[in-house]
PDB file of N, CA and C in Angstrom:
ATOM      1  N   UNK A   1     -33.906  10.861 -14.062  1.00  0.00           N
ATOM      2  CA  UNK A   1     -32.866  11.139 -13.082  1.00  0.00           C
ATOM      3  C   UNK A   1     -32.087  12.383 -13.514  1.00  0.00           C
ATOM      4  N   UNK A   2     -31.979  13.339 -12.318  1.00  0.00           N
ATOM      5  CA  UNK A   2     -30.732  14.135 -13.225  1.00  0.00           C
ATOM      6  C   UNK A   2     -29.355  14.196 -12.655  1.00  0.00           C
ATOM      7  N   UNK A   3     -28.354  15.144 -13.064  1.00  0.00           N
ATOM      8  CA  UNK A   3     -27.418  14.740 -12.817  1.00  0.00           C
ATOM      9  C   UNK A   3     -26.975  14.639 -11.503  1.00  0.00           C
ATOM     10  N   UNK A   4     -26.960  15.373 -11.096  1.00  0.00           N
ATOM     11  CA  UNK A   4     -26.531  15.327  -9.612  1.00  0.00           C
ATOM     12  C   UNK A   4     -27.423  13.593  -8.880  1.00  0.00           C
ATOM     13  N   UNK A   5     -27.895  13.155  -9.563  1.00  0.00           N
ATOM     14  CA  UNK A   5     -28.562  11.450  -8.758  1.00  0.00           C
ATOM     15  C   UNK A   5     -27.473  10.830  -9.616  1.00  0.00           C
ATOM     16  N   UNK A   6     -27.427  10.806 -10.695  1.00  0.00           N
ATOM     17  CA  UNK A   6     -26.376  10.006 -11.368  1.00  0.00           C
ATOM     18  C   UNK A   6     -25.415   9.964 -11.094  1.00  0.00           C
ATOM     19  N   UNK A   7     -24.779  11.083 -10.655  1.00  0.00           N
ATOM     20  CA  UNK A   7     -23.492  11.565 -10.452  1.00  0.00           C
ATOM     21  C   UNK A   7     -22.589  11.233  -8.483  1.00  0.00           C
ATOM     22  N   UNK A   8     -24.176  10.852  -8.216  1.00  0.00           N
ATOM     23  CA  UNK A   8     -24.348  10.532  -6.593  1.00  0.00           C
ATOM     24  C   UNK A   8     -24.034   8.810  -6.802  1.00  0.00           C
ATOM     25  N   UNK A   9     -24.855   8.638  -6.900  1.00  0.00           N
ATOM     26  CA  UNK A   9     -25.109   7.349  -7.540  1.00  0.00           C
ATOM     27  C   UNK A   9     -23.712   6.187  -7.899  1.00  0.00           C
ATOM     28  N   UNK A  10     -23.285   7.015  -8.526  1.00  0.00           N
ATOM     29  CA  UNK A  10     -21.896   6.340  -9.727  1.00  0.00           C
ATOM     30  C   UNK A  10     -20.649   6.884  -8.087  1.00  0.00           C
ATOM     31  N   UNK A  11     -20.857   7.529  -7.798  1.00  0.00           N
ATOM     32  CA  UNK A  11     -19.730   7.968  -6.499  1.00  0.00           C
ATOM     33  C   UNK A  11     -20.018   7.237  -5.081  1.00  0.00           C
ATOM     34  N   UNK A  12     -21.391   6.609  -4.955  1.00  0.00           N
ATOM     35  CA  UNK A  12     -21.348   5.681  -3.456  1.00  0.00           C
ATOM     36  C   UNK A  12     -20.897   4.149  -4.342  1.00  0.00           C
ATOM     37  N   UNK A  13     -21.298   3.645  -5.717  1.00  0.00           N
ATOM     38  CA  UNK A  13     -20.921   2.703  -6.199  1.00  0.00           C
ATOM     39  C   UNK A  13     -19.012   2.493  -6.148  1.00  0.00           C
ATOM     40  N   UNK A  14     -18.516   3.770  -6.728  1.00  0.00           N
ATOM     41  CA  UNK A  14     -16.818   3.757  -6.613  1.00  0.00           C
ATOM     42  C   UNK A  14     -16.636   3.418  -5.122  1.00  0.00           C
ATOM     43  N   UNK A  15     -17.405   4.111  -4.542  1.00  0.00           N
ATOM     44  CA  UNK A  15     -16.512   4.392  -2.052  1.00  0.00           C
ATOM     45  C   UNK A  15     -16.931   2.533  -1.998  1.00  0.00           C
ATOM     46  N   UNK A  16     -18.264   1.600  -2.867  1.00  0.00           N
ATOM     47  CA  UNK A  16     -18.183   0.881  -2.352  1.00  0.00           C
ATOM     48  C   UNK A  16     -17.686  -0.224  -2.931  1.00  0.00           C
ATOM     49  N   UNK A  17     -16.898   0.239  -4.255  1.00  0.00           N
ATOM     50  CA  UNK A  17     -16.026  -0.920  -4.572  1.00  0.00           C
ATOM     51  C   UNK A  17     -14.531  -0.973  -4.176  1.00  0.00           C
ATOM     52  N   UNK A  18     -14.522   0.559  -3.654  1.00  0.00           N
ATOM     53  CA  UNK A  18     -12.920   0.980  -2.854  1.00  0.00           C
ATOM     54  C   UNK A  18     -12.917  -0.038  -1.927  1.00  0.00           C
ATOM     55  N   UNK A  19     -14.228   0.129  -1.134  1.00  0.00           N
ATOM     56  CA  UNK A  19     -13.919  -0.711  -0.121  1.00  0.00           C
ATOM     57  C   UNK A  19     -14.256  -2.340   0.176  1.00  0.00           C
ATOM     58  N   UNK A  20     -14.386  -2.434  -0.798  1.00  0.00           N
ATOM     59  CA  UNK A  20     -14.544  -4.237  -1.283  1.00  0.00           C
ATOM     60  C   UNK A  20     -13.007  -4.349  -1.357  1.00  0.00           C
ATOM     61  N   UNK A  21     -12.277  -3.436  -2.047  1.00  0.00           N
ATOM     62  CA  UNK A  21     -11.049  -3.933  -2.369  1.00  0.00           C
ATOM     63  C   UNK A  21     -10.187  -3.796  -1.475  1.00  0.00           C
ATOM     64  N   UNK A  22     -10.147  -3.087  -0.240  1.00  0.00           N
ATOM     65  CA  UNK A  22      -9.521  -2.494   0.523  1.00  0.00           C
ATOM     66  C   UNK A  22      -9.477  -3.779   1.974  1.00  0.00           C
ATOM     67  N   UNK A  23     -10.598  -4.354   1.913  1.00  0.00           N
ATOM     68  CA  UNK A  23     -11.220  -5.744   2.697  1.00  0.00           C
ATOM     69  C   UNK A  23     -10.576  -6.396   2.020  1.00  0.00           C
ATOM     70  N   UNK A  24     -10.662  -6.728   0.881  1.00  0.00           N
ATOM     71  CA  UNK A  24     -10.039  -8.035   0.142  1.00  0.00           C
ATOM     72  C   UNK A  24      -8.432  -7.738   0.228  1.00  0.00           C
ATOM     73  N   UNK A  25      -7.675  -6.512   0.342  1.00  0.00           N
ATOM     74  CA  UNK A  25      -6.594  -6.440   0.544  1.00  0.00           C
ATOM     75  C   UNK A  25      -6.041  -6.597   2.088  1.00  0.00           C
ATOM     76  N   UNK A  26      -6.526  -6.642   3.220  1.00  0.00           N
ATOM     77  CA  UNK A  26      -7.007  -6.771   4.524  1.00  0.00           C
ATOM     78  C   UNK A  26      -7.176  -8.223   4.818  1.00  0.00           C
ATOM     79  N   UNK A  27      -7.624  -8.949   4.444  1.00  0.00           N
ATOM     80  CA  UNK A  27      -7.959 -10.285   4.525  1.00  0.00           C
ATOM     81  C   UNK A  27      -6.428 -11.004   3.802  1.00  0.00           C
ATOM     82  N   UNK A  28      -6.396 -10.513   2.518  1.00  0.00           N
ATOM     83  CA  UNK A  28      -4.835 -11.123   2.056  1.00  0.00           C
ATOM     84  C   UNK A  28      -3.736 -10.987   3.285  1.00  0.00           C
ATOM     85  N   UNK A  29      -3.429  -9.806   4.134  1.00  0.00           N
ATOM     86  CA  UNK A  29      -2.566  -9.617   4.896  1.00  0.00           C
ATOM     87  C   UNK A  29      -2.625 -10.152   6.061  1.00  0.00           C
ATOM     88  N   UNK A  30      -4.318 -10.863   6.866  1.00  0.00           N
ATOM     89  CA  UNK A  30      -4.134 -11.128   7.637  1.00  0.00           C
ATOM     90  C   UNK A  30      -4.167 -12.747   7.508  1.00  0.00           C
ATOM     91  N   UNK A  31      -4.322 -13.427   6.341  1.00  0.00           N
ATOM     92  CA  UNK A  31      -3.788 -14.992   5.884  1.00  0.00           C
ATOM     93  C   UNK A  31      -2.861 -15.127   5.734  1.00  0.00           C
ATOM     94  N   UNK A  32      -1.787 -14.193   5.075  1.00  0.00           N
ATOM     95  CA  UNK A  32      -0.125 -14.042   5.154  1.00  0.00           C
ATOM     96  C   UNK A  32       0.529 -14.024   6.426  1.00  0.00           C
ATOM     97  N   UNK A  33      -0.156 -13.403   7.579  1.00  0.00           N
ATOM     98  CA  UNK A  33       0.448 -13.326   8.624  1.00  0.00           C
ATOM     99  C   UNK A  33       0.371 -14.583   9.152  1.00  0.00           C
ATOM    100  N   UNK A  34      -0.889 -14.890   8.907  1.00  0.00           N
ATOM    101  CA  UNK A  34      -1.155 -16.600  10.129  1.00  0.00           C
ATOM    102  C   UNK A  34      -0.326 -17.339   9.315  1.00  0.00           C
ATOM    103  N   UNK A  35       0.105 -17.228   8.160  1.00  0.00           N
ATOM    104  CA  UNK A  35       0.854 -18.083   7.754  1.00  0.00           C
ATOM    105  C   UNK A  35       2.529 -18.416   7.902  1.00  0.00           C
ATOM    106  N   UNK A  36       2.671 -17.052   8.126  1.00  0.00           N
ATOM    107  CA  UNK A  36       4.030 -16.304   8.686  1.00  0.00           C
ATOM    108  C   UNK A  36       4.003 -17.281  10.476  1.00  0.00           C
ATOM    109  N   UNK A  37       2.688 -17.069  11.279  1.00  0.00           N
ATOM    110  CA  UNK A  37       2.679 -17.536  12.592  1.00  0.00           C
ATOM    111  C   UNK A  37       2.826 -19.310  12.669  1.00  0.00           C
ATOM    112  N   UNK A  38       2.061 -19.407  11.997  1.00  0.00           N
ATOM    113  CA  UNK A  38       2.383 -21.379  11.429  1.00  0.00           C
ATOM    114  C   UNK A  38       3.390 -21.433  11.004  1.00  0.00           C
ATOM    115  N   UNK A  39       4.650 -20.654  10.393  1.00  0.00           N
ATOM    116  CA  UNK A  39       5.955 -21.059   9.913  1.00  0.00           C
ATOM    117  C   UNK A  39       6.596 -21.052  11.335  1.00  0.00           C
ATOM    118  N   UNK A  40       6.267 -19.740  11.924  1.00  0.00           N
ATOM    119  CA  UNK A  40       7.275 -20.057  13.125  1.00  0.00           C
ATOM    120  C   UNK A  40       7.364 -21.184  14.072  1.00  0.00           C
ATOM    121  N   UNK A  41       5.925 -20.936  14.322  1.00  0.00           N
ATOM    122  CA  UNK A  41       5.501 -22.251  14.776  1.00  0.00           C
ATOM    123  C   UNK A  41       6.045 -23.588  14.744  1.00  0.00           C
ATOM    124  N   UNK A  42       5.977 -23.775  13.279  1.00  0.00           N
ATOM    125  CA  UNK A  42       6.814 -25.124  12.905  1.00  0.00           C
ATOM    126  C   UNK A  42       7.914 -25.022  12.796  1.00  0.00           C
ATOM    127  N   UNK A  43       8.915 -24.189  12.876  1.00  0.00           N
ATOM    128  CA  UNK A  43       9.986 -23.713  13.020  1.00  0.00           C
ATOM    129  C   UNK A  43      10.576 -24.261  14.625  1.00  0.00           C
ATOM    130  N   UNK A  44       9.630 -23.562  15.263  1.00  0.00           N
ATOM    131  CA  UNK A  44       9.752 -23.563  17.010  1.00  0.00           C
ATOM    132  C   UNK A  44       9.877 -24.883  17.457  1.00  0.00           C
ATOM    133  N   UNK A  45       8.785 -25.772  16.564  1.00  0.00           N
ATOM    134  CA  UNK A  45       8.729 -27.302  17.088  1.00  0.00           C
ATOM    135  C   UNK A  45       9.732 -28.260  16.543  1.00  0.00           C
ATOM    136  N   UNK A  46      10.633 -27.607  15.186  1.00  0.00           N
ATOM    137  CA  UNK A  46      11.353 -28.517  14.767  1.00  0.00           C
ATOM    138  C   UNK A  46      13.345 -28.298  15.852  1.00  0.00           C
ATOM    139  N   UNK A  47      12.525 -27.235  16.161  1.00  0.00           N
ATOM    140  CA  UNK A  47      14.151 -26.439  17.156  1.00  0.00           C
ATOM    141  C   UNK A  47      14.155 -26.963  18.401  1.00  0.00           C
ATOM    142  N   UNK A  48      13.456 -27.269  19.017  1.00  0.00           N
ATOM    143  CA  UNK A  48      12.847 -27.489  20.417  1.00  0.00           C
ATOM    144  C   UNK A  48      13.731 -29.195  20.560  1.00  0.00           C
ATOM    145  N   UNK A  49      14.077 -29.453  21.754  1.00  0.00           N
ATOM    146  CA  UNK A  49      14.762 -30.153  22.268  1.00  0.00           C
ATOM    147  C   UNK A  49      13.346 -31.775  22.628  1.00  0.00           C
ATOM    148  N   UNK A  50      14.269 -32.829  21.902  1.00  0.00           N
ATOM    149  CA  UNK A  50      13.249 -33.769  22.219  1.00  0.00           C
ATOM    150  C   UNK A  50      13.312 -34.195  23.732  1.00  0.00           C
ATOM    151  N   UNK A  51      12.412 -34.695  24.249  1.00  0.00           N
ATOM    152  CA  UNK A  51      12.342 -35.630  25.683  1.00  0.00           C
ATOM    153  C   UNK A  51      13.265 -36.626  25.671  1.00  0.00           C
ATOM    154  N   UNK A  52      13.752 -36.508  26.630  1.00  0.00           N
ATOM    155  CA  UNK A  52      14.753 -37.608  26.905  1.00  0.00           C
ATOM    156  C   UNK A  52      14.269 -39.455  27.202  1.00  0.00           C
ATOM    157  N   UNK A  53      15.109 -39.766  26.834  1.00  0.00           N
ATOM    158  CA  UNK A  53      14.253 -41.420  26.935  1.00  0.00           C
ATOM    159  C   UNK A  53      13.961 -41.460  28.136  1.00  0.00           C
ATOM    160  N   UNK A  54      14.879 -41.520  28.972  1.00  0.00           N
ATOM    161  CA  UNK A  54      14.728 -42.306  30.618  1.00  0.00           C
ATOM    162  C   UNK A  54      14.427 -41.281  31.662  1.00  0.00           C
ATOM    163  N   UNK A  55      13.740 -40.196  31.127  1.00  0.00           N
ATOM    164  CA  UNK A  55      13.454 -38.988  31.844  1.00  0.00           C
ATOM    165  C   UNK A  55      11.933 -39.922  32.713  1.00  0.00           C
ATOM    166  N   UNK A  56      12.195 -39.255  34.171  1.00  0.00           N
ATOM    167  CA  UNK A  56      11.089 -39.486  35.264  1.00  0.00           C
ATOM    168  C   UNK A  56       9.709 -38.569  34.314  1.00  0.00           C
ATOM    169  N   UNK A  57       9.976 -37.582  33.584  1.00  0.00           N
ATOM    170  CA  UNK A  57       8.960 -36.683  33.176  1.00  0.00           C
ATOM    171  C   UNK A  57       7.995 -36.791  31.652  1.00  0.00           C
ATOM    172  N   UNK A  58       6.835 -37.282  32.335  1.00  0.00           N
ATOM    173  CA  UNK A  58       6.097 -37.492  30.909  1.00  0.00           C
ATOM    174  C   UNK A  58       5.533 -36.315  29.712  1.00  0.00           C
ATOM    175  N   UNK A  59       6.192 -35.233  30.448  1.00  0.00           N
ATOM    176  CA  UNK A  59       5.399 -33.863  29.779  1.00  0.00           C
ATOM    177  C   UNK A  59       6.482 -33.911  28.242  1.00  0.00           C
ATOM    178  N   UNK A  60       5.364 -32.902  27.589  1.00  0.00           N
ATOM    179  CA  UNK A  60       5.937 -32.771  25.963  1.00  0.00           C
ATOM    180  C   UNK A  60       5.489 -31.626  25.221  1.00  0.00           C
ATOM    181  N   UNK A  61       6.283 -30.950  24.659  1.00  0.00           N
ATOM    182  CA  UNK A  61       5.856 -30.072  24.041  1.00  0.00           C
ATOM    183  C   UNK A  61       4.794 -29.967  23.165  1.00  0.00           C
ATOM    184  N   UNK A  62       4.748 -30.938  22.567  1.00  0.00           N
ATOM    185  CA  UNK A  62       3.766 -31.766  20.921  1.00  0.00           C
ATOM    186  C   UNK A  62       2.269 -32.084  21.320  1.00  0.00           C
ATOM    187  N   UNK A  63       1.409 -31.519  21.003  1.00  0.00           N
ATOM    188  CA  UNK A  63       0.152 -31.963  20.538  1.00  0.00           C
ATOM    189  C   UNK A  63      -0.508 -32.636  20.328  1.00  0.00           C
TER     190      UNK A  63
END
């Protein structure tokens, strides 16, 4: 091999561990967010006004 293959070589290996890490940093941010969206979430459902007992209306927010 000479240099310029080695030197090729060792430089698509770095672009493709940049971008292993760059995904793996990408993926961290978008599990933080859903997690951020499930807080509100449960946030939303603990704020939210319960059904009234003797209400004519069977509807409910809850799942």
């Amino acid at each position: 091999m000479d240099t310029s293959s080695i030197a090729g070589s060792s430089l698509l290996l770095k672009t493709a561990q940049s971008q292993q890490a760059l995904s793996a940093t990408m993926m961290k941010q978008m599990a933080d967010q859903q997690n951020k969206m499930a807080e509100l979430l449960s946030q939303n459902t603990r704020q939210s006004p319960q059904p009234a007992a003797n209400s004519g209306f069977n509807f409910s927010i809850f799942a």
